[in-house]
N, C-alpha and C. Protein backbone atom coordinates (compact mmCIF):
# COMPACT_ATOMS: atom_id res chain seq x y z
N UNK A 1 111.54 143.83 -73.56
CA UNK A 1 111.00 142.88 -72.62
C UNK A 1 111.97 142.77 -71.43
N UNK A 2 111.75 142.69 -70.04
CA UNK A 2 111.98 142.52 -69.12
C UNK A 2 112.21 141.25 -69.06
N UNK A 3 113.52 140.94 -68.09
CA UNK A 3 113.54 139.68 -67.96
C UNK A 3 113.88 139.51 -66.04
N UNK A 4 112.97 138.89 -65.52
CA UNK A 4 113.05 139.03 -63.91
C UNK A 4 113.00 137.44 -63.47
N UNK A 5 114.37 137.08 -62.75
CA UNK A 5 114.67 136.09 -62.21
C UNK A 5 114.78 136.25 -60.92
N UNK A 6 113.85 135.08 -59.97
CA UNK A 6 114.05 134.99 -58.69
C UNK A 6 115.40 133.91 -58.72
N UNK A 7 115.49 134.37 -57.43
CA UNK A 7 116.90 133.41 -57.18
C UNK A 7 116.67 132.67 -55.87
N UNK A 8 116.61 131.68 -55.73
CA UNK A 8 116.26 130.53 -54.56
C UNK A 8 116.09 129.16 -54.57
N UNK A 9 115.84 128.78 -53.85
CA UNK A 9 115.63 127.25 -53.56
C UNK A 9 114.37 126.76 -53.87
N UNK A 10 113.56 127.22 -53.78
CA UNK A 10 112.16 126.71 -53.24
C UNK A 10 111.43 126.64 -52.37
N UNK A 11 111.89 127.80 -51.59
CA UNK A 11 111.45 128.20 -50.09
C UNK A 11 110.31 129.26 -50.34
N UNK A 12 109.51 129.12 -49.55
CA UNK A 12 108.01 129.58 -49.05
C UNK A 12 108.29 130.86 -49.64
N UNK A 13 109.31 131.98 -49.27
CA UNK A 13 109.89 133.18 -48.79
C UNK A 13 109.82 133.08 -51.31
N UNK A 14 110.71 132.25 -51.62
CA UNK A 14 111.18 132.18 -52.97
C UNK A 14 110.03 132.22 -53.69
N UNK A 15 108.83 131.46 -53.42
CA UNK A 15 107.47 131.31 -54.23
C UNK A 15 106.96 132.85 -53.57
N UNK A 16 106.60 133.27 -52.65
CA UNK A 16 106.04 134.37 -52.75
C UNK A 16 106.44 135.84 -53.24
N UNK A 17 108.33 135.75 -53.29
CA UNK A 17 108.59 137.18 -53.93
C UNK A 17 108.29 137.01 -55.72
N UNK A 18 108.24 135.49 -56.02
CA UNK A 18 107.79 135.26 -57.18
C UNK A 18 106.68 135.58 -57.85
N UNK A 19 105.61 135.51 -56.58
CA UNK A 19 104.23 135.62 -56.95
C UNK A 19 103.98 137.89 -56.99
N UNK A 20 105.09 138.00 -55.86
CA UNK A 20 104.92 139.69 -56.05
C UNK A 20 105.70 140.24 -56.95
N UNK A 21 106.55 139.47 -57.96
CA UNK A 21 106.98 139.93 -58.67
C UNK A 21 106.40 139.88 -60.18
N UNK A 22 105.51 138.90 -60.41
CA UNK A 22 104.13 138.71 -61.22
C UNK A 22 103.26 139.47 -60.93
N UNK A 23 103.17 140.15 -59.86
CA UNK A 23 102.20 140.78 -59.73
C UNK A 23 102.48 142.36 -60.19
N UNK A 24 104.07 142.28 -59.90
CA UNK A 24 104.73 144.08 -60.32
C UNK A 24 104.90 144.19 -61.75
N UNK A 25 104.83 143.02 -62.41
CA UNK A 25 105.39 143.32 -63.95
C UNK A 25 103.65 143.26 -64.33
N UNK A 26 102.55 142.33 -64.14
CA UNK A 26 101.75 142.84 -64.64
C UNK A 26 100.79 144.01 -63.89
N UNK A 27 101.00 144.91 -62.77
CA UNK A 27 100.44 145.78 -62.51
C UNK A 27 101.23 147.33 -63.88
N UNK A 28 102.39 146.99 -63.76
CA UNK A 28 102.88 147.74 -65.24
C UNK A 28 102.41 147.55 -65.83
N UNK A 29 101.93 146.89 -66.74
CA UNK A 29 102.13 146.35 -67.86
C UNK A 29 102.71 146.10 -68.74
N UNK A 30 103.76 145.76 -68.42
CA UNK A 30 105.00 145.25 -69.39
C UNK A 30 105.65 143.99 -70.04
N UNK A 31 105.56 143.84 -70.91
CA UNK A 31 106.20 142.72 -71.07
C UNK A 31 107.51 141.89 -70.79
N UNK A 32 107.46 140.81 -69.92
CA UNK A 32 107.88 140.60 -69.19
C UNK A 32 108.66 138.85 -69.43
N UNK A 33 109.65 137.77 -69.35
CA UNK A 33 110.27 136.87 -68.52
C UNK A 33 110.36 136.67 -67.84
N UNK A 34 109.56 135.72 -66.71
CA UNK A 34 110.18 135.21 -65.21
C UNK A 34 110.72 133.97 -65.33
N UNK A 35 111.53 133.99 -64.98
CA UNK A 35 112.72 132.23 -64.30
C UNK A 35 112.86 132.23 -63.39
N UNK A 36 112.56 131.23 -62.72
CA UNK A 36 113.06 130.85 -61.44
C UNK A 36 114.32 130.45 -61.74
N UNK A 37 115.39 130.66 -60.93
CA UNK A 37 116.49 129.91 -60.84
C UNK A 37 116.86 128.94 -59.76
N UNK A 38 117.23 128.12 -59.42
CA UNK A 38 116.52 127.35 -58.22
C UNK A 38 118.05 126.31 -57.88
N UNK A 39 118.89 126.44 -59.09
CA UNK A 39 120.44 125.88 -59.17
C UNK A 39 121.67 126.59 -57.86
N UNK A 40 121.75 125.97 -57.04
CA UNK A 40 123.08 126.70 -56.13
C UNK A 40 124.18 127.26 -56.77
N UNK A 41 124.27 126.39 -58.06
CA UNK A 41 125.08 126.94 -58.41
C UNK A 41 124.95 128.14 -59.66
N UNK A 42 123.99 128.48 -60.29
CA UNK A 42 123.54 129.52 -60.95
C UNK A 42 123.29 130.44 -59.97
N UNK A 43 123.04 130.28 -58.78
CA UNK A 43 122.39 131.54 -58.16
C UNK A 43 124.16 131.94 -57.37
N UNK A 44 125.17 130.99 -57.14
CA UNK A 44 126.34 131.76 -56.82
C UNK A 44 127.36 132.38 -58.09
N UNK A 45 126.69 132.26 -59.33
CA UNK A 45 127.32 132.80 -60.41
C UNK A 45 126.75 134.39 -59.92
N UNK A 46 125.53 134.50 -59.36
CA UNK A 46 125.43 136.40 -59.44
C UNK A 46 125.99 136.72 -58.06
N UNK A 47 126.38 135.77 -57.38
CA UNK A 47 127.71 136.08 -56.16
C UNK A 47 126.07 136.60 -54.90
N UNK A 48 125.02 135.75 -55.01
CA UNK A 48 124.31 136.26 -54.22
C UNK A 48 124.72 134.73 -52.76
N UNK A 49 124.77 135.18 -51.26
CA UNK A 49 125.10 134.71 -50.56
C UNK A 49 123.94 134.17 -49.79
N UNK A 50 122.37 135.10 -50.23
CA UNK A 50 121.50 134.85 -48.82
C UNK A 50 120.06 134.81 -49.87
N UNK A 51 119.49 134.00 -49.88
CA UNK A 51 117.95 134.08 -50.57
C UNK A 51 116.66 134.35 -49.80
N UNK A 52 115.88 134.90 -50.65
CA UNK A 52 115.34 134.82 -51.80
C UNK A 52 115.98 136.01 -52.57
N UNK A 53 116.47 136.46 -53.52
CA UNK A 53 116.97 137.09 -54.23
C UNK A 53 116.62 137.84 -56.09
N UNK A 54 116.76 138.51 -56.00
CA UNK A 54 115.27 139.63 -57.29
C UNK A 54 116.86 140.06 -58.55
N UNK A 55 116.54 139.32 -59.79
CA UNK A 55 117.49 140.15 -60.37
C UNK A 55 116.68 140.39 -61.74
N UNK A 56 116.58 141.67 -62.20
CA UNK A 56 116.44 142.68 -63.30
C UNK A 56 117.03 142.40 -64.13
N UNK A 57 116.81 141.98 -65.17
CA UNK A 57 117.92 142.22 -66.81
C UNK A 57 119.15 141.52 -66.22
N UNK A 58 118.87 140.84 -65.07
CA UNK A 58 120.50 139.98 -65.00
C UNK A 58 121.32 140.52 -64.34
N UNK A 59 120.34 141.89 -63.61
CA UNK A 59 120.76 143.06 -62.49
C UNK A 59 120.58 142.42 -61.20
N UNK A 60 121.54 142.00 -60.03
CA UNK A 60 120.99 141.84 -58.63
C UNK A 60 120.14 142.99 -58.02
N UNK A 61 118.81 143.31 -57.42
CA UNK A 61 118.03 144.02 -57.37
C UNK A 61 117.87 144.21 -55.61
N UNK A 62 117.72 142.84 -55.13
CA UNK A 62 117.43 142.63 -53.81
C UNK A 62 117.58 141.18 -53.35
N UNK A 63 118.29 141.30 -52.34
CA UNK A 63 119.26 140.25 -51.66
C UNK A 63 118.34 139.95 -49.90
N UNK A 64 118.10 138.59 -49.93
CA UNK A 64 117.63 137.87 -48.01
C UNK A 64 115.90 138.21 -47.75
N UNK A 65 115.45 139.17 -48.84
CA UNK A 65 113.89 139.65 -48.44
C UNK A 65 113.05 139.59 -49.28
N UNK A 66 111.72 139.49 -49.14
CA UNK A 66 110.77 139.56 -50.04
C UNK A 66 109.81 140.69 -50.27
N UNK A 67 109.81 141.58 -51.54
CA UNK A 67 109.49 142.33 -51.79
C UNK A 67 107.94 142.97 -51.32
N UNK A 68 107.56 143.89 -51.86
CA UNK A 68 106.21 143.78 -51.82
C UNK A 68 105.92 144.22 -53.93
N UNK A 69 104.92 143.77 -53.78
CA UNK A 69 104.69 144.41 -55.83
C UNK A 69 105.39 145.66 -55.69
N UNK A 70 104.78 146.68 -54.86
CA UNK A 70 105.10 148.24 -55.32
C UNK A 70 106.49 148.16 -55.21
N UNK A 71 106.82 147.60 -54.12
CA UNK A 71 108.86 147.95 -54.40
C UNK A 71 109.35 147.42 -55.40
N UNK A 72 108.73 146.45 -55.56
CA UNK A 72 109.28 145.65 -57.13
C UNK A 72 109.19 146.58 -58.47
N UNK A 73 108.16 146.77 -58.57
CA UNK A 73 107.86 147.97 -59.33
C UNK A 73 108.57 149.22 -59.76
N UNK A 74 109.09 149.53 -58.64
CA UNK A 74 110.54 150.61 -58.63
C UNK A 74 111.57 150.14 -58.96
N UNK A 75 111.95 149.01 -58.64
CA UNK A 75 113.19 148.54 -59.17
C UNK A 75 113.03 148.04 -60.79
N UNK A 76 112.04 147.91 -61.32
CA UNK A 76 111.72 147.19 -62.55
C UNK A 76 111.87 148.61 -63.76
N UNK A 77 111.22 149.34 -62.91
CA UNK A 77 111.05 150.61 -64.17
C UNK A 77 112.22 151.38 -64.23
């Protein structure tokens, strides 16, 4: 199982790489974990500086942008 955490605040930008990143784990089909992390200070434990932010298995993936599904998708598999 995949485990895919956005990293952000709660910004517009944070709900939508959320929503394309629901959309990349079930266009796979994989089984999958999403968390939001939404803590300043959990999200400077992965030393990320700029949100919205994509981490894989606890992998930083993508840092300041919001994905689209298909790029997500590449980084997931």
């Amino acid at each position: 199982m995949k485990k895919i955490q956005i990293l952000g605040t709660g910004c517009a930008k944070c709900a939508k790489l959320q929503e394309n990143a629901e959309k990349a784990a079930k266009n796979l089909g994989i089984e999958y974990e999403l968390e939001k992390v939404n803590d300043i200070n959990e999200i400077m434990k992965f030393r990320v500086m700029q949100t919205p932010a994509l981490a894989v298995d606890g992998t930083v993936k993508a840092v300041g942008k919001v994905l689209s599904p298909a790029d997500i998708e590449k980084l997931i598999t």
